[in-house]
PDB file of N, CA and C in Angstrom:
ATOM      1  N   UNK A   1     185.271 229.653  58.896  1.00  0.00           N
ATOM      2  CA  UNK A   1     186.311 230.568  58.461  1.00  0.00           C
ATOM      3  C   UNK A   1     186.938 230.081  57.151  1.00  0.00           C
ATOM      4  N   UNK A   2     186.946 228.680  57.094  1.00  0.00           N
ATOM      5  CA  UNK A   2     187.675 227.983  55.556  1.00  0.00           C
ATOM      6  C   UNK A   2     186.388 228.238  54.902  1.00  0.00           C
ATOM      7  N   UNK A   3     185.305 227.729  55.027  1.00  0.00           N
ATOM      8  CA  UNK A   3     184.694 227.660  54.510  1.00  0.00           C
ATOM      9  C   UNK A   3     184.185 225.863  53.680  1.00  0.00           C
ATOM     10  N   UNK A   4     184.931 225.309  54.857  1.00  0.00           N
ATOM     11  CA  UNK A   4     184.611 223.660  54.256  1.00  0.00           C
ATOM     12  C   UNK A   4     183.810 222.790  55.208  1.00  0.00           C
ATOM     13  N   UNK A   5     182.901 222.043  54.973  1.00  0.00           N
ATOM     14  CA  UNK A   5     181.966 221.363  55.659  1.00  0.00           C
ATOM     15  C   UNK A   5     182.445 220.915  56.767  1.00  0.00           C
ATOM     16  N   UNK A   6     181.778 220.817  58.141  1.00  0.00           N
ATOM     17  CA  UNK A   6     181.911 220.313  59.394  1.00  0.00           C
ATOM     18  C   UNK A   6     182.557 219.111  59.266  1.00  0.00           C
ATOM     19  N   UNK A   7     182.354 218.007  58.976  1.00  0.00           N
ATOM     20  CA  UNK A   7     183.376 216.883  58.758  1.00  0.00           C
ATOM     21  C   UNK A   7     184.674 216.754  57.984  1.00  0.00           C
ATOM     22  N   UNK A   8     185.163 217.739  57.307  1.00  0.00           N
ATOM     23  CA  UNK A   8     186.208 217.946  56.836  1.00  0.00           C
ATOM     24  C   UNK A   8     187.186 217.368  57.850  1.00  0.00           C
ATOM     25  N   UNK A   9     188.168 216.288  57.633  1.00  0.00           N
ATOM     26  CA  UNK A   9     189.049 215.694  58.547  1.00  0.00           C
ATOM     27  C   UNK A   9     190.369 217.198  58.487  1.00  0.00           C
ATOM     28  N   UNK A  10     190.676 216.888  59.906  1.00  0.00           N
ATOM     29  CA  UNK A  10     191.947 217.956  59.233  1.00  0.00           C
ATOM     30  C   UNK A  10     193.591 217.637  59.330  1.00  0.00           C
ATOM     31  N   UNK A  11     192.895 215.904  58.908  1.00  0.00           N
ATOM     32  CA  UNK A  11     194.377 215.472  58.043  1.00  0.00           C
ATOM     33  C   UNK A  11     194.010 215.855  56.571  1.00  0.00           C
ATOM     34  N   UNK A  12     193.092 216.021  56.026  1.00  0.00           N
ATOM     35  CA  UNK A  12     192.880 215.655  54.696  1.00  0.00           C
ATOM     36  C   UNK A  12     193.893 216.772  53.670  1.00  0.00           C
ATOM     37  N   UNK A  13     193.635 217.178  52.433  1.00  0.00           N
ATOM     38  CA  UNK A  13     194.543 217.974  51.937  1.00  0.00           C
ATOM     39  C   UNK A  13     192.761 219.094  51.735  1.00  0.00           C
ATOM     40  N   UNK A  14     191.673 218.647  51.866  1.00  0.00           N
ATOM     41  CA  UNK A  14     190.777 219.924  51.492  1.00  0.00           C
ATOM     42  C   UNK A  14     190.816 220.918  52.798  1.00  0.00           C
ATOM     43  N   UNK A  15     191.592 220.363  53.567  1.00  0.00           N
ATOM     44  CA  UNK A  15     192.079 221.321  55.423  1.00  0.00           C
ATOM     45  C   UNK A  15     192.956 222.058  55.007  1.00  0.00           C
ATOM     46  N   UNK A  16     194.163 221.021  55.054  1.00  0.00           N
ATOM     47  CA  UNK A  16     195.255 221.348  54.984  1.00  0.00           C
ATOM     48  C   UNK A  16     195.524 222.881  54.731  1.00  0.00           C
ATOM     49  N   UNK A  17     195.509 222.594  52.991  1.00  0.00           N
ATOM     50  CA  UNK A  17     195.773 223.658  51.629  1.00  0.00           C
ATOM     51  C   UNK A  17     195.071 225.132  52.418  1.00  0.00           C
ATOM     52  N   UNK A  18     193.806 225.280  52.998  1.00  0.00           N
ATOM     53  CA  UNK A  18     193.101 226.820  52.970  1.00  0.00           C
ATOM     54  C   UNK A  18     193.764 226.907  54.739  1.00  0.00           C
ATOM     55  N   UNK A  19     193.908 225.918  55.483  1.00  0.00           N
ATOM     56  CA  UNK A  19     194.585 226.388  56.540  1.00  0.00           C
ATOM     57  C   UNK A  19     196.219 227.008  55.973  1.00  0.00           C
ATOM     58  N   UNK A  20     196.651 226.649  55.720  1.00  0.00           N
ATOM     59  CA  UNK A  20     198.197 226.798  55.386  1.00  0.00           C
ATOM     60  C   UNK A  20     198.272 228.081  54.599  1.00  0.00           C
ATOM     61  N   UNK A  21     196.909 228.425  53.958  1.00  0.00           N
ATOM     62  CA  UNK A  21     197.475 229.815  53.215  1.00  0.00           C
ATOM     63  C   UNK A  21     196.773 231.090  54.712  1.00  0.00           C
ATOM     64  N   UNK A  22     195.667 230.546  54.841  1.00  0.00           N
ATOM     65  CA  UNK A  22     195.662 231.180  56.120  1.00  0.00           C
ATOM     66  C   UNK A  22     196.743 231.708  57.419  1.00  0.00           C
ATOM     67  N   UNK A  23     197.391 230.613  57.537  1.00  0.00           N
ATOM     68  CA  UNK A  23     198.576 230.796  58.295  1.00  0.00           C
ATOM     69  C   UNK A  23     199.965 231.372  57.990  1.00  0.00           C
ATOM     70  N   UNK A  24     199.952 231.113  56.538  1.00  0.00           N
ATOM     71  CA  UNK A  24     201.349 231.690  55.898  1.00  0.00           C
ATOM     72  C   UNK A  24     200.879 233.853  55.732  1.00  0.00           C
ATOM     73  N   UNK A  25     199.181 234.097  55.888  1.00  0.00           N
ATOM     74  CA  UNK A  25     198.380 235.340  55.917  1.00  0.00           C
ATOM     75  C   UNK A  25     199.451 236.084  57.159  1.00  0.00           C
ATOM     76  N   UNK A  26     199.231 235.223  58.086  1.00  0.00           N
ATOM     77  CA  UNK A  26     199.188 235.683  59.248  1.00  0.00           C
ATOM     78  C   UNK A  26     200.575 235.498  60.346  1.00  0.00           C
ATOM     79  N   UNK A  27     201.181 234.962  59.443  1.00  0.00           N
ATOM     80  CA  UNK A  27     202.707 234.646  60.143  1.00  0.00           C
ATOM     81  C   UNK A  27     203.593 235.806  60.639  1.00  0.00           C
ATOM     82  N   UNK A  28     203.688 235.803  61.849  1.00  0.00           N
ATOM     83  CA  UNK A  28     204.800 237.108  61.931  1.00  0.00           C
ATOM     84  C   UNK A  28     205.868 237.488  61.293  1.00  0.00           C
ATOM     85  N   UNK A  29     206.170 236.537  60.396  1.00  0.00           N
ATOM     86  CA  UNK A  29     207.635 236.432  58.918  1.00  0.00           C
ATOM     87  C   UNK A  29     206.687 237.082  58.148  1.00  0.00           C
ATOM     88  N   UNK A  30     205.819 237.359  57.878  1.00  0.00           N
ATOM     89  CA  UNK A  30     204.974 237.529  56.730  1.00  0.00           C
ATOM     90  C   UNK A  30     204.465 238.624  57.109  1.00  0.00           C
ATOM     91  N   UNK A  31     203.623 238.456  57.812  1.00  0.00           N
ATOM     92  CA  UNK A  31     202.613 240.175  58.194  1.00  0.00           C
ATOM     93  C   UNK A  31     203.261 240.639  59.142  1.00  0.00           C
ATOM     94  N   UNK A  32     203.279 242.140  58.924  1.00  0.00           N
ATOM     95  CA  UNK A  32     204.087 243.390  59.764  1.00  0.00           C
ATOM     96  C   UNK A  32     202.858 243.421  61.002  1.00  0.00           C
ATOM     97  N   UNK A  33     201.760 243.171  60.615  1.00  0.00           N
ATOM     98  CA  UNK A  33     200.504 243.647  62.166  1.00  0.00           C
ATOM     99  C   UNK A  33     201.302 243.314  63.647  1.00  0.00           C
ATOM    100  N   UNK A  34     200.892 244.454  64.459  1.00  0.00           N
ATOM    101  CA  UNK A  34     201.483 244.149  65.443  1.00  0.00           C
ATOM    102  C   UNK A  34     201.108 243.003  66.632  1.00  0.00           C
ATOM    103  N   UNK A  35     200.031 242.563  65.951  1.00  0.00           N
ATOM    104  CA  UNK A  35     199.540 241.322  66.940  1.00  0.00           C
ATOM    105  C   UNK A  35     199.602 240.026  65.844  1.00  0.00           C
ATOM    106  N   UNK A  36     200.156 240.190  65.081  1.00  0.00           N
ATOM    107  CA  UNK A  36     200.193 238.992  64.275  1.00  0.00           C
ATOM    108  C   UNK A  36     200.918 237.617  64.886  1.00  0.00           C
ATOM    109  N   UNK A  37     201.720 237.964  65.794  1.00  0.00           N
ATOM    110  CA  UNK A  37     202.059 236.770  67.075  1.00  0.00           C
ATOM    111  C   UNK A  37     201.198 236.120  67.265  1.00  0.00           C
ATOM    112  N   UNK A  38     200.315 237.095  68.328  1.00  0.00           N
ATOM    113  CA  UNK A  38     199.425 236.340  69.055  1.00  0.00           C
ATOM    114  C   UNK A  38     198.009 236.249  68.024  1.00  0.00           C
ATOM    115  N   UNK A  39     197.933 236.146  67.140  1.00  0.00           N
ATOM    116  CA  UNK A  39     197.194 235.745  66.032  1.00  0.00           C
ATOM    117  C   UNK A  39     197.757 234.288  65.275  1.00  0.00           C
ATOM    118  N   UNK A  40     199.247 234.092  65.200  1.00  0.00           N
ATOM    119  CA  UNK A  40     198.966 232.644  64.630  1.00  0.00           C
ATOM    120  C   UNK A  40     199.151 231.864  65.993  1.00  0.00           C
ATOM    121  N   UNK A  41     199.665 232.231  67.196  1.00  0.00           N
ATOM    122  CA  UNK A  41     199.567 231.337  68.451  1.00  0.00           C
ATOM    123  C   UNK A  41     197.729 231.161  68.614  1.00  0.00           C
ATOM    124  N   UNK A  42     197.071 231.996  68.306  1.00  0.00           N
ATOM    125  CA  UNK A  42     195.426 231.489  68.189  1.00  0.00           C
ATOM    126  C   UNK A  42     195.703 230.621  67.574  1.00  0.00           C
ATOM    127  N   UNK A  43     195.499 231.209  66.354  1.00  0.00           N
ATOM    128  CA  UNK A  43     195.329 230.062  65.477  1.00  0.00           C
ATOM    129  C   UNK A  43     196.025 228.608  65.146  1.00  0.00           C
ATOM    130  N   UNK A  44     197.242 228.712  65.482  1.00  0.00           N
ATOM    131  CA  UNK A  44     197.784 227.397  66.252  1.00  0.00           C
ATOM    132  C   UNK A  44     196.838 226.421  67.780  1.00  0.00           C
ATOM    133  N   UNK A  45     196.542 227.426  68.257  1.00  0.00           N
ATOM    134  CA  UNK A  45     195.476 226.590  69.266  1.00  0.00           C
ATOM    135  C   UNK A  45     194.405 225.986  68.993  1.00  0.00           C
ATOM    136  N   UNK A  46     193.836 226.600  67.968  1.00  0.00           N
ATOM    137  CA  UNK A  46     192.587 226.248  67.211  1.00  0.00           C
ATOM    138  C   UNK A  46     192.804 225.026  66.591  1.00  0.00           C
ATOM    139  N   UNK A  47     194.028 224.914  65.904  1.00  0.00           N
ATOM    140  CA  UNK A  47     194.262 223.815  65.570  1.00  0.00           C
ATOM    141  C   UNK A  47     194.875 222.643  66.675  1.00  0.00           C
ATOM    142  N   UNK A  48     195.210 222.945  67.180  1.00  0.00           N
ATOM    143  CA  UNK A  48     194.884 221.933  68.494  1.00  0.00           C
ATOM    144  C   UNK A  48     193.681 221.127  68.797  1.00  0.00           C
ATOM    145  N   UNK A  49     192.827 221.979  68.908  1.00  0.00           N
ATOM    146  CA  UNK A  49     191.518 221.700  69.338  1.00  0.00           C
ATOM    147  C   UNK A  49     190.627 220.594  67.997  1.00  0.00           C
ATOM    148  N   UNK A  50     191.032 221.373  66.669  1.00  0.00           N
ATOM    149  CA  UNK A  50     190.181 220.789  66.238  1.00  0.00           C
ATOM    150  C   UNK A  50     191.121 219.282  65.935  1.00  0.00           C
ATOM    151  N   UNK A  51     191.966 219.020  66.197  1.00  0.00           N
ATOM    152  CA  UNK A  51     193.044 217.867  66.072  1.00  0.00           C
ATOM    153  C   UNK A  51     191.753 216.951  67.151  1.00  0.00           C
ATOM    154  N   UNK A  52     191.735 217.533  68.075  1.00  0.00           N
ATOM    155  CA  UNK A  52     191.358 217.008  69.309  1.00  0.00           C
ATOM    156  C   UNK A  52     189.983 216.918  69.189  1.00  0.00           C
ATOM    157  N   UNK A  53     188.922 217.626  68.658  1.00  0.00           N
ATOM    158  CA  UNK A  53     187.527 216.821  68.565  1.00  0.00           C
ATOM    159  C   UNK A  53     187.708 216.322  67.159  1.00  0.00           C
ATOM    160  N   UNK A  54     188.698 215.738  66.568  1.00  0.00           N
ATOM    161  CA  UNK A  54     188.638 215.154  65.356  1.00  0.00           C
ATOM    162  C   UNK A  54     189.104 213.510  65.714  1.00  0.00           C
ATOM    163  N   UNK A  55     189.536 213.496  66.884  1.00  0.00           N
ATOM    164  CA  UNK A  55     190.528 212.364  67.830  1.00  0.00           C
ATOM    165  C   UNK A  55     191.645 211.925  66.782  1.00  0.00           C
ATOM    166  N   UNK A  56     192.721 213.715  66.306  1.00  0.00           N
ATOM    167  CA  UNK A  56     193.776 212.941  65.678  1.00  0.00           C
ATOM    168  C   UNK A  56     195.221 213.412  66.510  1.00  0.00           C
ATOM    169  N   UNK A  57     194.461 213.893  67.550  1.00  0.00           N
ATOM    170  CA  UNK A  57     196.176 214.186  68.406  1.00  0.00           C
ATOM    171  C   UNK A  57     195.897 213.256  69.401  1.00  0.00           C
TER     172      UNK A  57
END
């Protein structure tokens, strides 16, 4: 979905930066969509996960 190689850590800033505009896309402060909630709570989970097969949570 970023579009950055499988090992991309996602402490790094080449994560970071395309997650964060992604998320600022999709923020319910930001986008009127009516599921845009439960669109950054995905995508908040996602980032969970990849915290977690990255072993940084």
């Amino acid at each position: 979905m970023l579009g950055l190689p499988s090992a991309t850590s996602p402490e790094s800033n080449a994560f970071k930066v395309p997650w964060s505009r992604v998320c600022l896309m999709i923020h319910p402060d930001k986008c009127k969509h009516p599921r845009a909630e439960e669109a950054i709570k995905a995508l908040n989970g996602l980032y969970t996960q990849v915290k977690k097969d990255f072993h940084w949570a």
